[in-house]
Protein backbone atom coordinates (compact mmCIF):
# COMPACT_ATOMS: atom_id res chain seq x y z
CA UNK A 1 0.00 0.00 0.00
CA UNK A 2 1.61 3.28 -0.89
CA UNK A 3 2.89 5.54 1.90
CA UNK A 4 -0.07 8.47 1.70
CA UNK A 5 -2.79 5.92 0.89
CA UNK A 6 -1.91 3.96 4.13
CA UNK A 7 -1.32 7.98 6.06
CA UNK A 8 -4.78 8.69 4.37
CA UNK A 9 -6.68 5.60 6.44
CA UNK A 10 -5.00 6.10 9.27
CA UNK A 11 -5.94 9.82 9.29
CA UNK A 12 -9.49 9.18 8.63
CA UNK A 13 -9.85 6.50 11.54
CA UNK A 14 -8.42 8.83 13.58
CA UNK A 15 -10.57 11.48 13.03
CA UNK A 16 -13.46 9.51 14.36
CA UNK A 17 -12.24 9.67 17.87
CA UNK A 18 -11.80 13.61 17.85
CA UNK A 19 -13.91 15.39 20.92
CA UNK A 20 -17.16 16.81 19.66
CA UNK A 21 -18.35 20.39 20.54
CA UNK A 22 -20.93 18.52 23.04
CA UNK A 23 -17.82 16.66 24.35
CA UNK A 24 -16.56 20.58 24.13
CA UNK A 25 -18.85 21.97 26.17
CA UNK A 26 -19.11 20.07 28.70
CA UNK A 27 -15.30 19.98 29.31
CA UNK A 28 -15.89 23.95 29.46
CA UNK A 29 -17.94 23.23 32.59
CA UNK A 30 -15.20 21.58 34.63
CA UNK A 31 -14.65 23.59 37.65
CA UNK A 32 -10.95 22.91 37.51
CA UNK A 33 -7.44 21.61 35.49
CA UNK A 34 -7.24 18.64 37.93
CA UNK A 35 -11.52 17.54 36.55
CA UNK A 36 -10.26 18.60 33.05
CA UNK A 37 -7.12 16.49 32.84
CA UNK A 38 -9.13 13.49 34.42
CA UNK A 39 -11.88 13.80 31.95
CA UNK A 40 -9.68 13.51 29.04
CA UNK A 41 -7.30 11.42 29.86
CA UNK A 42 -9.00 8.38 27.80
CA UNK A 43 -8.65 10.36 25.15
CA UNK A 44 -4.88 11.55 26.03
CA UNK A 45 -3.32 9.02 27.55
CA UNK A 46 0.07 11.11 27.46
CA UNK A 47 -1.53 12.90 30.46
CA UNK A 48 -1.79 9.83 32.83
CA UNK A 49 0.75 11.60 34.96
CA UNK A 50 0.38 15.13 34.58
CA UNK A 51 0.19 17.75 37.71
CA UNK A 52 -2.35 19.72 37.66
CA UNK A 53 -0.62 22.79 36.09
CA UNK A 54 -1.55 24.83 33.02
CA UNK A 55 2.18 25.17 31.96
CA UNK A 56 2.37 21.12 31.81
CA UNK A 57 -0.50 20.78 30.42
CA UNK A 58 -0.06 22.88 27.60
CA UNK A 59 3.07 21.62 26.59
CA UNK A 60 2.06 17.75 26.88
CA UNK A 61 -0.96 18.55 24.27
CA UNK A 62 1.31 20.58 21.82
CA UNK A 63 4.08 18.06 22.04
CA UNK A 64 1.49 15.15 21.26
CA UNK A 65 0.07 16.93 18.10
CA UNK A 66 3.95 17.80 16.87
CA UNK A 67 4.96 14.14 17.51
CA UNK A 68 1.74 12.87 15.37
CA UNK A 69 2.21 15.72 12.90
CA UNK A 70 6.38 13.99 12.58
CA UNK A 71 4.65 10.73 12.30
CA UNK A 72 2.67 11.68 8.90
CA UNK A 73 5.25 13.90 7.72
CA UNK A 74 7.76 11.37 8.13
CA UNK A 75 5.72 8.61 6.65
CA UNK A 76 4.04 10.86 3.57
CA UNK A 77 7.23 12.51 2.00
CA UNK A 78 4.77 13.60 -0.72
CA UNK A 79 2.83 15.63 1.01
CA UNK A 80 5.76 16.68 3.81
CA UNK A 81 6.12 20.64 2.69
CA UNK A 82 2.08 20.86 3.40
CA UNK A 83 2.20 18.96 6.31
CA UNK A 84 5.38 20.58 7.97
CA UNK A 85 2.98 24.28 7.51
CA UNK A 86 0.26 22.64 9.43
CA UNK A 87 2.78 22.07 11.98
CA UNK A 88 4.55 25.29 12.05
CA UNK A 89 0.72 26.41 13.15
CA UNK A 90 1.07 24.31 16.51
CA UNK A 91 4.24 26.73 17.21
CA UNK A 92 3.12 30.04 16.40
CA UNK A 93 1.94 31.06 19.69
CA UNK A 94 5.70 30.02 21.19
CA UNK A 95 7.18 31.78 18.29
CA UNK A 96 4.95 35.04 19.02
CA UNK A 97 5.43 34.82 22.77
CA UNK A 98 9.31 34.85 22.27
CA UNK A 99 8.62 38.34 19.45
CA UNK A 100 6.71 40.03 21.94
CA UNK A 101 9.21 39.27 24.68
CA UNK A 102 11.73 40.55 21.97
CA UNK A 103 10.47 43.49 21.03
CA UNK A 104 8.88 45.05 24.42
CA UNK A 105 5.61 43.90 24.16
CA UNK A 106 5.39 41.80 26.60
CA UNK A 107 7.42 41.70 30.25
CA UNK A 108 9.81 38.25 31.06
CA UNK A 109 7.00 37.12 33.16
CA UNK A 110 4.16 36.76 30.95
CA UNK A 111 6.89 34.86 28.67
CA UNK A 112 5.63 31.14 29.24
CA UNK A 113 7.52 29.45 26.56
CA UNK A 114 9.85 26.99 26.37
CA UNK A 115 11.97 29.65 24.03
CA UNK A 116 12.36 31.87 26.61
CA UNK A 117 15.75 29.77 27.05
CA UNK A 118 16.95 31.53 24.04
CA UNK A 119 16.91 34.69 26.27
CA UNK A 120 15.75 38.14 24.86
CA UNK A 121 18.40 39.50 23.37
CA UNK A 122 18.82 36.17 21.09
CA UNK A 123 15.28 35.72 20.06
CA UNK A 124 15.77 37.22 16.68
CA UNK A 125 18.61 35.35 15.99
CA UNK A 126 17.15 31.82 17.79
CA UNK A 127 13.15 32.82 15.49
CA UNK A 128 15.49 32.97 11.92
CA UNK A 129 17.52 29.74 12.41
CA UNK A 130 13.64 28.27 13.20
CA UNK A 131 12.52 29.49 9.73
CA UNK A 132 10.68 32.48 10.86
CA UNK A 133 13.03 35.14 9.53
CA UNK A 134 10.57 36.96 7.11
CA UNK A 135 8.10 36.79 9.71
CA UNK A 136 10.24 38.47 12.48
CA UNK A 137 11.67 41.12 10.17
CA UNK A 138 7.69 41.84 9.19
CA UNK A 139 6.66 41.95 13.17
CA UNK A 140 9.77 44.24 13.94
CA UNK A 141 8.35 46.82 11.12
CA UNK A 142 5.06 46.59 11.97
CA UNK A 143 5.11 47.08 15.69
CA UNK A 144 7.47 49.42 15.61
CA UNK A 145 4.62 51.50 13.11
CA UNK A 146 1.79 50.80 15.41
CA UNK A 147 2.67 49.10 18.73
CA UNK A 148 0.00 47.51 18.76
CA UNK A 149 1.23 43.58 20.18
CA UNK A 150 -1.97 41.70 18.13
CA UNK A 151 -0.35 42.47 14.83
CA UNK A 152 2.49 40.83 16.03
CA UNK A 153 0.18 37.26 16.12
CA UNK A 154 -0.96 38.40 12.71
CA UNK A 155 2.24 39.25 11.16
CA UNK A 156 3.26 35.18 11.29
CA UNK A 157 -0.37 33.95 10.83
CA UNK A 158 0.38 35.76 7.47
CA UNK A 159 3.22 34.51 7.00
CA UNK A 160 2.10 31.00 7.28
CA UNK A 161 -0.26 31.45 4.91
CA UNK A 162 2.36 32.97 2.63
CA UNK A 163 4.66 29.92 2.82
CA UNK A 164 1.51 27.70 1.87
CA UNK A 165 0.63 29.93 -0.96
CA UNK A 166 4.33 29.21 -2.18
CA UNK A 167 3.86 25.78 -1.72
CA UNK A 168 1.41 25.18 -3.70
CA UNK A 169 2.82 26.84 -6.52
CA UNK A 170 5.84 25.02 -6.51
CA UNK A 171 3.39 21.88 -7.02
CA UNK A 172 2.26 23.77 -10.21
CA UNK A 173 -0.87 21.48 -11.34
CA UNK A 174 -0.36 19.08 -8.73
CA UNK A 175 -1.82 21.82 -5.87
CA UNK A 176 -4.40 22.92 -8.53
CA UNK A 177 -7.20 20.93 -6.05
CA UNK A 178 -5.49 22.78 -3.13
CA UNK A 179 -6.26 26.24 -4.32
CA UNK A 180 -9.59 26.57 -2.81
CA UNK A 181 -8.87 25.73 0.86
CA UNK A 182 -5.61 28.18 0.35
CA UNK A 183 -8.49 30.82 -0.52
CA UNK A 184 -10.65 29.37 2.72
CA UNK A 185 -7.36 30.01 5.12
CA UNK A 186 -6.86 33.51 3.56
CA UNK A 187 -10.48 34.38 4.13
CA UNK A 188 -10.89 33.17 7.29
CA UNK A 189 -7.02 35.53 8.33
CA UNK A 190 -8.56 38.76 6.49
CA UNK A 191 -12.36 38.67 8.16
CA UNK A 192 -11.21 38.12 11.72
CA UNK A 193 -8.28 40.71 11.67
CA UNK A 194 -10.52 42.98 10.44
CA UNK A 195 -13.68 41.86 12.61
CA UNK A 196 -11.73 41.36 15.85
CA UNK A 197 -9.16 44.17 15.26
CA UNK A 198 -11.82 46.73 14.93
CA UNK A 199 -13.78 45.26 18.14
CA UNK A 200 -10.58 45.93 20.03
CA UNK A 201 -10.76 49.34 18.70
CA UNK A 202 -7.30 49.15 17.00
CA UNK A 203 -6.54 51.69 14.20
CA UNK A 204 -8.16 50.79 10.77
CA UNK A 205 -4.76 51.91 9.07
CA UNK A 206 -2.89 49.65 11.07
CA UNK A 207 -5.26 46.26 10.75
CA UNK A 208 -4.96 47.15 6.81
CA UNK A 209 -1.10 46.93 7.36
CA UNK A 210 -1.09 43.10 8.40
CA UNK A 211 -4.01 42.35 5.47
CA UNK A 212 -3.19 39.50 2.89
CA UNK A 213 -4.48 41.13 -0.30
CA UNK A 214 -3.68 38.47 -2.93
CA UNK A 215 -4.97 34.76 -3.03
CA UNK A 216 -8.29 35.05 -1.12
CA UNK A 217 -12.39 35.05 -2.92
CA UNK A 218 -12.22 38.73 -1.01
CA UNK A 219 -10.26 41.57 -3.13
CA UNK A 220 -8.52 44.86 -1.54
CA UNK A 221 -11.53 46.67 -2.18
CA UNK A 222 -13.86 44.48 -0.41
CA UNK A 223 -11.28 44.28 2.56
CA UNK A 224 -10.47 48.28 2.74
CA UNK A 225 -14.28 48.91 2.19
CA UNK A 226 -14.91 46.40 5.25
CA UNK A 227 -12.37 48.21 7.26
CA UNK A 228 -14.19 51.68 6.90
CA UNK A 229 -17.29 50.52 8.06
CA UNK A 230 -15.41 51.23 11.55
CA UNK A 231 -16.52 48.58 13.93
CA UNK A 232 -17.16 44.73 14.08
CA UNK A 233 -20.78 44.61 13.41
CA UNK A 234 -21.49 47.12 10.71
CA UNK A 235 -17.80 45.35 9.02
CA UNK A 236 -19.82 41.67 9.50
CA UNK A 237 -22.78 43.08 8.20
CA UNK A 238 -20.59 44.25 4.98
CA UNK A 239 -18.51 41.03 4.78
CA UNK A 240 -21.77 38.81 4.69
CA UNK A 241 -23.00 40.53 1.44
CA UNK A 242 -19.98 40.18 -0.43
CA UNK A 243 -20.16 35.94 0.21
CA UNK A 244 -19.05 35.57 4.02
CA UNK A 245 -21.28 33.13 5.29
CA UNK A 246 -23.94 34.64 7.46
CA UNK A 247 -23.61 34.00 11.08
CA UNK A 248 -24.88 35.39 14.35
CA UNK A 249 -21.55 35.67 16.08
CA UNK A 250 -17.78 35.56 15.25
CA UNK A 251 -18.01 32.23 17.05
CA UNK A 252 -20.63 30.71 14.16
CA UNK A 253 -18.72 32.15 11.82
CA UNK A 254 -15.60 30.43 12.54
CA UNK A 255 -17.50 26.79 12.79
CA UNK A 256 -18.89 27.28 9.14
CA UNK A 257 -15.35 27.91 7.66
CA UNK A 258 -14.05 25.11 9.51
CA UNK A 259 -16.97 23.15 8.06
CA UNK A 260 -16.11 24.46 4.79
CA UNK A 261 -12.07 23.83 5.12
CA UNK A 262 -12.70 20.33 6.14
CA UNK A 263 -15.80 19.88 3.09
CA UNK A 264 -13.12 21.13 0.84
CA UNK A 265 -10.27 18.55 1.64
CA UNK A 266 -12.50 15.71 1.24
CA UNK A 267 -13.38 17.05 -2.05
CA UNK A 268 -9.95 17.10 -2.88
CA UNK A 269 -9.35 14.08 -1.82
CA UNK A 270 -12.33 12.37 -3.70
CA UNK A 271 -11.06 14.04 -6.76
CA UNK A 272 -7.65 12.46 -7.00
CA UNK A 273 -5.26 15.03 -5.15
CA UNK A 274 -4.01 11.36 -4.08
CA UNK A 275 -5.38 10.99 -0.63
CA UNK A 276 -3.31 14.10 1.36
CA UNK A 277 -6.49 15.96 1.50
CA UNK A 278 -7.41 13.32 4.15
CA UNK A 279 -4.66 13.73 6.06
CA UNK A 280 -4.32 17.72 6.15
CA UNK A 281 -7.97 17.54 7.00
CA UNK A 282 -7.47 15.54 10.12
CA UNK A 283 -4.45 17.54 11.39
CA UNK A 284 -6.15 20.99 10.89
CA UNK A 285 -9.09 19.27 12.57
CA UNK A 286 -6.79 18.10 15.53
CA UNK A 287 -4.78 21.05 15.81
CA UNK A 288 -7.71 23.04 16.44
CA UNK A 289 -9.14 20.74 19.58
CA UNK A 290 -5.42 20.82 20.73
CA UNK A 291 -6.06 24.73 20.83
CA UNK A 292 -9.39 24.52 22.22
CA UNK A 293 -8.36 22.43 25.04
CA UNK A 294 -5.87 24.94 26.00
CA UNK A 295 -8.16 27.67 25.68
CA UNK A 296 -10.63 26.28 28.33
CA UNK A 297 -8.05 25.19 30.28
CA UNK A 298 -6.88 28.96 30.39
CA UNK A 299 -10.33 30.21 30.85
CA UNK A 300 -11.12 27.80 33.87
CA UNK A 301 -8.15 28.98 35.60
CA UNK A 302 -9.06 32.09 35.18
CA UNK A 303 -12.80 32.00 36.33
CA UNK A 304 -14.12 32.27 33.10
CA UNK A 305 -18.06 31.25 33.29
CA UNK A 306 -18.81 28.40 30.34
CA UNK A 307 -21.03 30.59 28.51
CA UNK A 308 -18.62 33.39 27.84
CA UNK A 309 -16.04 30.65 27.12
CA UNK A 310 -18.10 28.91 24.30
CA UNK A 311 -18.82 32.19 22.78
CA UNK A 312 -15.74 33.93 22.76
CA UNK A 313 -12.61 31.67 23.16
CA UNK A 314 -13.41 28.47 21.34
CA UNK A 315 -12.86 27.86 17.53
């Protein structure tokens, strides 16, 4: 059986076992890590012996998707330059944390990563022998326009997206089937920087700086036009009649794109892009519950009530 046929079953049996939101939410109503981490545990058995400590925790589920995200890449050399990006994902907040630190943004004791050995001075220097050298030159530039520390987290979600858009087209026909969840991933960066940029009442000038203009279904007049509406709802409203789907909240929003990311994978899939659109599916879908777990474990330690949680911090 050839390597990303056999990656491509075990992908799709796997995805059967991911948490569902119901599963979701009612993980959201633990009252603490310790009922969190003992709920779970069937599901992640790497946490048999964890303390009861958001640190540990945090890095036990990130280490767990990286080592499955090796195991595909390693096994599907085919599909390895996709699958390494949907890795790369897993990192960025460690890779932000360590700019911030960098830069000012952020003091040495909100720094929480495991790169914080690099020290601050040598974060530039420890980011471009990761790979992230565009990225940090990008951040540098644009907080030092704005200062705002968000556009810091968008400068390398960008940037990701930037390296898959280059991926693709080094696969010239072979990425062809591809092209549409690229377009998903850029739609999905441009709506909520805008949408959640202006809610946090950050300049319009300064969201359009960090915008991804080219390779999206929304053009730079749609964006710019979006951005002078001049807050989130009155920019949704906009978005929605020039093809965002129509939600009530940000929070619906983002579960129909996922639904959409993950219909268009399969599609590729079913229409021959061999069978990596199986296994990108189920990573993007894992990835995400990774990051969901962490956010509610961050929101129960810090009080958050379920409601607000399910609304506002899940994806």
């Amino acid at each position: 059986m050839p390597d990303l046929t056999y990656a491509a079953v075990k992908a799709s049996g796997r995805k059967g076992k991911l948490l569902t939101e119901q599963q979701l939410m009612e993980l959201a109503s633990q009252k603490d890590l310790k009922d969190l981490i003992n709920k779970i545990r069937p599901n992640y058995q790497s946490l048999t012996n964890a303390s009861p400590e958001l640190v540990e925790f945090e890095s036990i589920l990130k280490d767990g998707f990286l080592k499955e995200a090796d195991e595909f890449i390693k096994n599907t050399p085919e599909a390895s330059d996709l699958l390494m990006l949907i890795k790369k994902q897993m990192q960025e907040g460690d890779v932000v944390e360590l700019m911030k630190w960098h830069l000012g943004a952020i003091g040495e004791a909100q720094v929480k990563t495991p790169l914080k050995k690099y020290g601050k001075q040598d974060a530039l220097k420890a980011l471009k022998a990761m790979g992230y050298g565009e990225e940090a030159d990008a951040a540098e530039s644009v907080y030092k326009r704005h200062s705002v520390p968000a556009l810091i987290d968008s400068v390398f979600v960008r940037g990701g997206l930037m390296r898959l858009a280059a991926t693709l087209e080094k696969m010239k026909g072979n990425g062809e089937p591809l092209i549409g969840y690229l377009k998903l991933k850029i739609d999905i960066y441009n709506v909520f920087t805008i949408i959640r940029g202006l809610k946090n009442g950050i300049d319009p000038k300064a969201i359009e700086d960090v915008l991804l203009f080219n390779g999206g279904t929304l053009g730079r007049a749609e964006l710019l036009e979006a951005l002078k509406a001049g807050d989130q709802a009155k920019a949704f409203a906009y978005l929605e009649g020039k093809g965002v789907p129509k939600a009530e909240t940000p929070r619906e929003l983002e579960r129909e794109y996922d639904r959409r990311i993950v219909s268009n994978l399969q599609s590729a899939y079913r229409d021959g892009y061999v069978e990596a659109g199986a296994v990108i599916s189920y990573l993007e879908l894992k990835s995400n519950e990774v990051k969901n777990l962490i956010r509610i474990a961050n929101a129960i330690e810090r009080g958050v009530d379920q409601k607000s949680l399910m609304q506002s911090y899940l994806s």
